[in-house]
C-alpha atoms as a PDB file:
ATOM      1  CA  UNK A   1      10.751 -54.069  72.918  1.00  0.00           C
ATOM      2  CA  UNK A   2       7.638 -54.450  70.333  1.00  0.00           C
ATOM      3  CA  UNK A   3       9.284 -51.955  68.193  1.00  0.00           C
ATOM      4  CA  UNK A   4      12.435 -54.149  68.030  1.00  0.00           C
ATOM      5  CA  UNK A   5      10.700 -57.610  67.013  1.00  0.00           C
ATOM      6  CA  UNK A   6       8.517 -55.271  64.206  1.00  0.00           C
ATOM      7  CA  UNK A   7      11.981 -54.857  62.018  1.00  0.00           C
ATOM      8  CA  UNK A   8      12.367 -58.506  61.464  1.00  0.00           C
ATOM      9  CA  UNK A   9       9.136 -59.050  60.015  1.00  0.00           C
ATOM     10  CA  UNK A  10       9.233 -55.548  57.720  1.00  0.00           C
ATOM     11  CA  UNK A  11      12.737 -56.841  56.789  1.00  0.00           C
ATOM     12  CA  UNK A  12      11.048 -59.587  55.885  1.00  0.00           C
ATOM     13  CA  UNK A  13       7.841 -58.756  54.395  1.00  0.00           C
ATOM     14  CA  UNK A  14       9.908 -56.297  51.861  1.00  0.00           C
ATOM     15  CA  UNK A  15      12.391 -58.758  50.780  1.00  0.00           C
ATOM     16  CA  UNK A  16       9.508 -61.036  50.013  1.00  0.00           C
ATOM     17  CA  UNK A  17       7.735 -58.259  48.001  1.00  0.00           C
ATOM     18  CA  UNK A  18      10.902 -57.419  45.903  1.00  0.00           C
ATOM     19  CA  UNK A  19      11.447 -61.289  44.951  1.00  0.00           C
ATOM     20  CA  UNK A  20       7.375 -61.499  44.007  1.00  0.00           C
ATOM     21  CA  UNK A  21       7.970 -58.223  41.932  1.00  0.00           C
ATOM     22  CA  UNK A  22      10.863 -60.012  40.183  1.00  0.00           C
ATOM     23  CA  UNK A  23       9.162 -63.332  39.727  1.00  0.00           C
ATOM     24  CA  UNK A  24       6.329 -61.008  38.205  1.00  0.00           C
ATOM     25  CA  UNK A  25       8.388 -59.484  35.652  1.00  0.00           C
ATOM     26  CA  UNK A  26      10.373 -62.005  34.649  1.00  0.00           C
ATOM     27  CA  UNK A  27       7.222 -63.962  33.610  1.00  0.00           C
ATOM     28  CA  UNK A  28       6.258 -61.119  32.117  1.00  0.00           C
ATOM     29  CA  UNK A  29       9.236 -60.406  30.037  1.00  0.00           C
ATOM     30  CA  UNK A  30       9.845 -64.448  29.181  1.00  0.00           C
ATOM     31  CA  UNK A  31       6.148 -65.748  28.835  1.00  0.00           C
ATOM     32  CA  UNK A  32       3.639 -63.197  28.383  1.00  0.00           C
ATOM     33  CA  UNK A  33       5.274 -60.877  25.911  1.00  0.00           C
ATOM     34  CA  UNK A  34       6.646 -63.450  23.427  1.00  0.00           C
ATOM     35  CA  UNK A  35       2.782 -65.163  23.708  1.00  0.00           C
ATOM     36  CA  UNK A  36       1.038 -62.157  22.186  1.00  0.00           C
ATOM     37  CA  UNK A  37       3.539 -61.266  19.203  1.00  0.00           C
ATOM     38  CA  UNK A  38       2.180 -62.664  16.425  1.00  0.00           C
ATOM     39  CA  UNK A  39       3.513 -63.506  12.789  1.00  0.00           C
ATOM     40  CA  UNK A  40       1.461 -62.636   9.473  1.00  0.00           C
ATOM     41  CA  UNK A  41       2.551 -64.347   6.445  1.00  0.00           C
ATOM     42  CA  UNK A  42       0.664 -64.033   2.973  1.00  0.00           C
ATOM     43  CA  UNK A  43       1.482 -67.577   0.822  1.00  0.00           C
ATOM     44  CA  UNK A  44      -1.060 -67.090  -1.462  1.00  0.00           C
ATOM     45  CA  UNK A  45       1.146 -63.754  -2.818  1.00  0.00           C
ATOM     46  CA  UNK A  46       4.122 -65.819  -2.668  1.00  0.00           C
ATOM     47  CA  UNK A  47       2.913 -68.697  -4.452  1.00  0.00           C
ATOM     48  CA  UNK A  48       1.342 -66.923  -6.888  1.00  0.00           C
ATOM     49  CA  UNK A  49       4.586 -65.119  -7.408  1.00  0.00           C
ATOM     50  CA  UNK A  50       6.017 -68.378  -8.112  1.00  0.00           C
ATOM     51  CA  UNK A  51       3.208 -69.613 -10.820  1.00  0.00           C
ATOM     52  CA  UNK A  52       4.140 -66.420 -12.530  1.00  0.00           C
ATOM     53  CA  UNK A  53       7.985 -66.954 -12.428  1.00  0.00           C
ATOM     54  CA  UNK A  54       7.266 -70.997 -13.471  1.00  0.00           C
ATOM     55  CA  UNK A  55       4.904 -69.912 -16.081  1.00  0.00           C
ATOM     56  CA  UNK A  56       7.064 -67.031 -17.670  1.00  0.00           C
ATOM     57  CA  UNK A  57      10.102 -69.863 -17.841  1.00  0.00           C
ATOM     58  CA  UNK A  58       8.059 -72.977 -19.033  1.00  0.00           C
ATOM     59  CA  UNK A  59       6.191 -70.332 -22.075  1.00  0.00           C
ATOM     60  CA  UNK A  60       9.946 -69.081 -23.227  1.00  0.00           C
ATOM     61  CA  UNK A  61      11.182 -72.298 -22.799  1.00  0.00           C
ATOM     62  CA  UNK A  62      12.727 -73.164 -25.955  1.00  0.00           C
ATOM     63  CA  UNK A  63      14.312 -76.667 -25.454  1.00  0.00           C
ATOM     64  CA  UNK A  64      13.007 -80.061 -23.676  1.00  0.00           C
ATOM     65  CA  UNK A  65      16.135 -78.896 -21.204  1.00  0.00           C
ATOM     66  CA  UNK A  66      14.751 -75.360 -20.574  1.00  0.00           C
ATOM     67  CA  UNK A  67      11.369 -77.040 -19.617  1.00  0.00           C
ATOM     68  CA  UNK A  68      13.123 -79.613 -17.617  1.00  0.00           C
ATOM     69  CA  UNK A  69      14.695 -76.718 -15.423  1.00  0.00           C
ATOM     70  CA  UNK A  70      11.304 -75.343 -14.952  1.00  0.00           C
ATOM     71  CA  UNK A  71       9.977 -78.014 -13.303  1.00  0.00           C
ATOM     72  CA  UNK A  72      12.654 -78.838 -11.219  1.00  0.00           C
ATOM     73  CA  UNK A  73      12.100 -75.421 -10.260  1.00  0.00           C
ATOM     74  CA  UNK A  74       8.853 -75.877  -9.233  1.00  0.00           C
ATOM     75  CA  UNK A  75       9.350 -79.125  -7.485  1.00  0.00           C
ATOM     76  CA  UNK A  76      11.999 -77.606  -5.390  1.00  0.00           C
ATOM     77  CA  UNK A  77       9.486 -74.778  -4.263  1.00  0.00           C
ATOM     78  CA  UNK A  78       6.961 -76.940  -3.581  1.00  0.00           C
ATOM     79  CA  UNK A  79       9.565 -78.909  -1.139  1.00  0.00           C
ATOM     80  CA  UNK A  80      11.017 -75.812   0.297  1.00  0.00           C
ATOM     81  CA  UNK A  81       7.551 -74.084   1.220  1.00  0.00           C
ATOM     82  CA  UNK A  82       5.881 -76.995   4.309  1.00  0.00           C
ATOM     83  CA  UNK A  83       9.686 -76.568   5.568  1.00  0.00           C
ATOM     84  CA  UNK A  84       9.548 -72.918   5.422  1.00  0.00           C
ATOM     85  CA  UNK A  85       6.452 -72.688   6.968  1.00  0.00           C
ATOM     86  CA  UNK A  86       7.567 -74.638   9.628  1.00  0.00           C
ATOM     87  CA  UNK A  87      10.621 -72.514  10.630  1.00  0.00           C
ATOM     88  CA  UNK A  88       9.231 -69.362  11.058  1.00  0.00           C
ATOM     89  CA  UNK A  89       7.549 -69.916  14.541  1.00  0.00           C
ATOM     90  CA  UNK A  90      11.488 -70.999  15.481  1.00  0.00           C
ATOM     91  CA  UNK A  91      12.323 -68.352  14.051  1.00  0.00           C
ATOM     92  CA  UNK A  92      10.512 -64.959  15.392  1.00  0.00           C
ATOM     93  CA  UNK A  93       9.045 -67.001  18.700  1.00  0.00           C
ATOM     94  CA  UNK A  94       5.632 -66.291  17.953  1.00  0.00           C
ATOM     95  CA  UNK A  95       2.264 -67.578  16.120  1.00  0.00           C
ATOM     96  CA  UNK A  96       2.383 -67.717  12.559  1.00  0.00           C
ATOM     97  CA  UNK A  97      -0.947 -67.200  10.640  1.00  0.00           C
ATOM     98  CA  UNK A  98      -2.089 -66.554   7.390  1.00  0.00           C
ATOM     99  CA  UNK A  99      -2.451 -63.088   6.449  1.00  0.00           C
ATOM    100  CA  UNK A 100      -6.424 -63.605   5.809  1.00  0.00           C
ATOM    101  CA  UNK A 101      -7.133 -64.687   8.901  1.00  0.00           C
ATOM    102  CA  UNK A 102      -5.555 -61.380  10.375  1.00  0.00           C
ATOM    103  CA  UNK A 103      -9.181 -59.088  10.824  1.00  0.00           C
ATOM    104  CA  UNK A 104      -6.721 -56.262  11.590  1.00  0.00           C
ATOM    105  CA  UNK A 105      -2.970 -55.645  12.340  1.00  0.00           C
ATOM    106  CA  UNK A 106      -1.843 -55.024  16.134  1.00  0.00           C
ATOM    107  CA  UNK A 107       1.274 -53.522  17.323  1.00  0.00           C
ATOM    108  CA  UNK A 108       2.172 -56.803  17.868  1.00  0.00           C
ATOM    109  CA  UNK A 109       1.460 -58.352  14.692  1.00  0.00           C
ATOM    110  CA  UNK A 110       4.875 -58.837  12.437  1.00  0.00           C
ATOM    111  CA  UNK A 111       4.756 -59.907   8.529  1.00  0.00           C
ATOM    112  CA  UNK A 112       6.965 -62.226   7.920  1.00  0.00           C
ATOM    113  CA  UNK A 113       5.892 -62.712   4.367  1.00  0.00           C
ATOM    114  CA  UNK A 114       9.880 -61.194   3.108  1.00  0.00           C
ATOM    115  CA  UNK A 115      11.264 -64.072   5.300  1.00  0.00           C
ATOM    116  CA  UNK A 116       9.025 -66.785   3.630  1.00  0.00           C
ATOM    117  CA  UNK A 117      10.185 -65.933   0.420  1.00  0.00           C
ATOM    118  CA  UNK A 118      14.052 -65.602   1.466  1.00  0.00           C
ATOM    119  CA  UNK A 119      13.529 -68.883   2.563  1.00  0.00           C
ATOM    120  CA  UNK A 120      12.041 -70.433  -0.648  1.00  0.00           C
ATOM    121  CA  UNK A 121      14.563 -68.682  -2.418  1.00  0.00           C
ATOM    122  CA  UNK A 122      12.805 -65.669  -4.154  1.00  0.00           C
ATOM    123  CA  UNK A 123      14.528 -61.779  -4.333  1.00  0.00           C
END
């Protein structure tokens, strides 16, 4: 009769072990994971990028119009770039640092330096 009331309690104790195993890997999957990717992105390189391109356009600028262009060229970079910065965590879920503060790259560690400049606008 002891034999009989044991299978309620296994029945029990296993069900109660698969839900905990669950619970376990669903945090895993949903909080842990995500928390330890981390995004790289190297501004300086894309802003000096940028100087270059503004420089090369305001020096061959020929007319008051050319330079004009140049510097609403650089005005709209310097808008886009806080706003782009700001996106990327939305973006790839994860931390976004600067490159230099990266001591060494990780599995987990992504550059998202290509996306920063997509979203400025550069090729």
């Amino acid at each position: 009769m002891k034999a009989i009331s044991l299978i309620p309690a296994l029945v029990q104790s296993l069900l109660t072990l698969i839900v905990v195993a669950a619970a376990l890997l669903l945090y895993d999957r949903a909080v842990v994971r995500p928390a330890l990717r981390i995004g790289m992105v190297d501004v300086a390189e894309v802003y000096r990028q940028k100087e270059a391109e503004f420089t090369q356009l305001l020096t061959k600028a020929g007319s008051e119009d050319d330079r004009q262009n140049a510097m609403l060229m650089a005005r709209t970079f310097a808008q886009r770039l806080p706003i782009a910065l700001e996106e990327l965590p939305r973006d790839c879920a994860c931390l976004v640092v600067l490159k230099g503060a990266v001591a060494g790259p990780t599995p987990h560690t992504v550059d998202l330096t290509a996306q920063l400049r997509q979203k400025v606008g550069m090729p």
